[in-house]
Protein backbone atom coordinates (compact mmCIF):
# COMPACT_ATOMS: atom_id res chain seq x y z
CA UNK A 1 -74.82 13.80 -70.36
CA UNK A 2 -74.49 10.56 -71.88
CA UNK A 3 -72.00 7.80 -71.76
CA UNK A 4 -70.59 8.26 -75.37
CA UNK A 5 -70.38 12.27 -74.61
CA UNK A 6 -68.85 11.66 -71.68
CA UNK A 7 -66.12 9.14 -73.43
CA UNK A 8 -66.01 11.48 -76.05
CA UNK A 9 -65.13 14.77 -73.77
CA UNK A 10 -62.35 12.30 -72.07
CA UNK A 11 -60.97 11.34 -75.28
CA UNK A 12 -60.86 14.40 -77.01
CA UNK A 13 -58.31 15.61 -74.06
CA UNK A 14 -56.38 12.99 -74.82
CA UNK A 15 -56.99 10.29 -72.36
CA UNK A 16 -56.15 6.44 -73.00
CA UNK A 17 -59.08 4.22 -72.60
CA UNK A 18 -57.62 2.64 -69.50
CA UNK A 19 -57.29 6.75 -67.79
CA UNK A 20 -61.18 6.95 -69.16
CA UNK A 21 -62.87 4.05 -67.15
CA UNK A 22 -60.87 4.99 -64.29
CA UNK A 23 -62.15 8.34 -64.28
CA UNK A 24 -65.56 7.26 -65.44
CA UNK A 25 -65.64 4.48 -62.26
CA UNK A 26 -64.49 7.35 -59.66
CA UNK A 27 -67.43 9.69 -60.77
CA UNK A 28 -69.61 6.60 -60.41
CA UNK A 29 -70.62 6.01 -64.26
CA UNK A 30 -71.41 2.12 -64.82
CA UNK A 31 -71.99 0.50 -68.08
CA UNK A 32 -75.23 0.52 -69.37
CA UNK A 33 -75.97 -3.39 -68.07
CA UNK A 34 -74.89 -1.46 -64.52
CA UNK A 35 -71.48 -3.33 -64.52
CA UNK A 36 -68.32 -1.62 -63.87
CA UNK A 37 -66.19 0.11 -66.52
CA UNK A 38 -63.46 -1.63 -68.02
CA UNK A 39 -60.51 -0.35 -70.16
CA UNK A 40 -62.01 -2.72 -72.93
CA UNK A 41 -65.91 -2.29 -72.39
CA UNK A 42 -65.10 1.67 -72.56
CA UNK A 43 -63.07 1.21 -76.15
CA UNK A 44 -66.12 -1.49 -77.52
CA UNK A 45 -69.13 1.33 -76.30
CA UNK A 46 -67.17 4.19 -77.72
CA UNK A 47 -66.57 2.60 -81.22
CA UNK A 48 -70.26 0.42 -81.84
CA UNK A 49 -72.24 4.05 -80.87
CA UNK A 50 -69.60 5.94 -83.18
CA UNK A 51 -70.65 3.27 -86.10
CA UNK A 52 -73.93 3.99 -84.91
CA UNK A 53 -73.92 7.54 -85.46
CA UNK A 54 -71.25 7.15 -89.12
CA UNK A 55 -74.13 5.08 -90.12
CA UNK A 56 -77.45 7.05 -89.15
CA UNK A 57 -76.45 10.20 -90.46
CA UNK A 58 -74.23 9.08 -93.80
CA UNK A 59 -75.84 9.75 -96.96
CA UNK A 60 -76.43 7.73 -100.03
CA UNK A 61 -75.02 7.90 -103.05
CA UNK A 62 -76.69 5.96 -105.71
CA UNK A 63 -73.71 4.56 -108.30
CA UNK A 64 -73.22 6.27 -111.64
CA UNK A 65 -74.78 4.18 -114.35
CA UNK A 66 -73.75 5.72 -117.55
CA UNK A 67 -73.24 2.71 -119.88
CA UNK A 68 -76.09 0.53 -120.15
CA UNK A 69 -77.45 -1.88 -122.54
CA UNK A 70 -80.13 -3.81 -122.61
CA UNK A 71 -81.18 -6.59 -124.42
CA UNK A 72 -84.00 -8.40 -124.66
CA UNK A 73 -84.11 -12.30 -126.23
């Protein structure tokens, strides 16, 4: 398991980010730097890997270009 599933399975029953890195500390999880978890290094991880992920797997969707003109001088 991995540190974001691990926030995410804490979060997702409703824990506050200060409950997770307690939790996370007691079960002897570290930060990926091997530093202990804080409230705040807990909410950064959990929201740059989510942008991570949104990112990765989004799709694009080239604009709608239905009214062009070109002109040539």
């Amino acid at each position: 398991m991995s540190l974001y599933q691990r926030i995410c399975e804490l979060k997702d029953k409703g824990f506050m980010f200060k409950e997770i890195a307690k939790t996370m500390t007691d079960e002897g999880w570290t930060s990926t730097r091997n530093k202990t978890l804080t409230a705040s290094l807990v909410c950064s991880s959990y929201y740059k890997i989510r942008k991570h992920f949104e990112r990765e797997y989004s799709i694009y969707y080239p604009p709608d270009v239905d009214d062009v003109e070109l002109i040539w001088k």
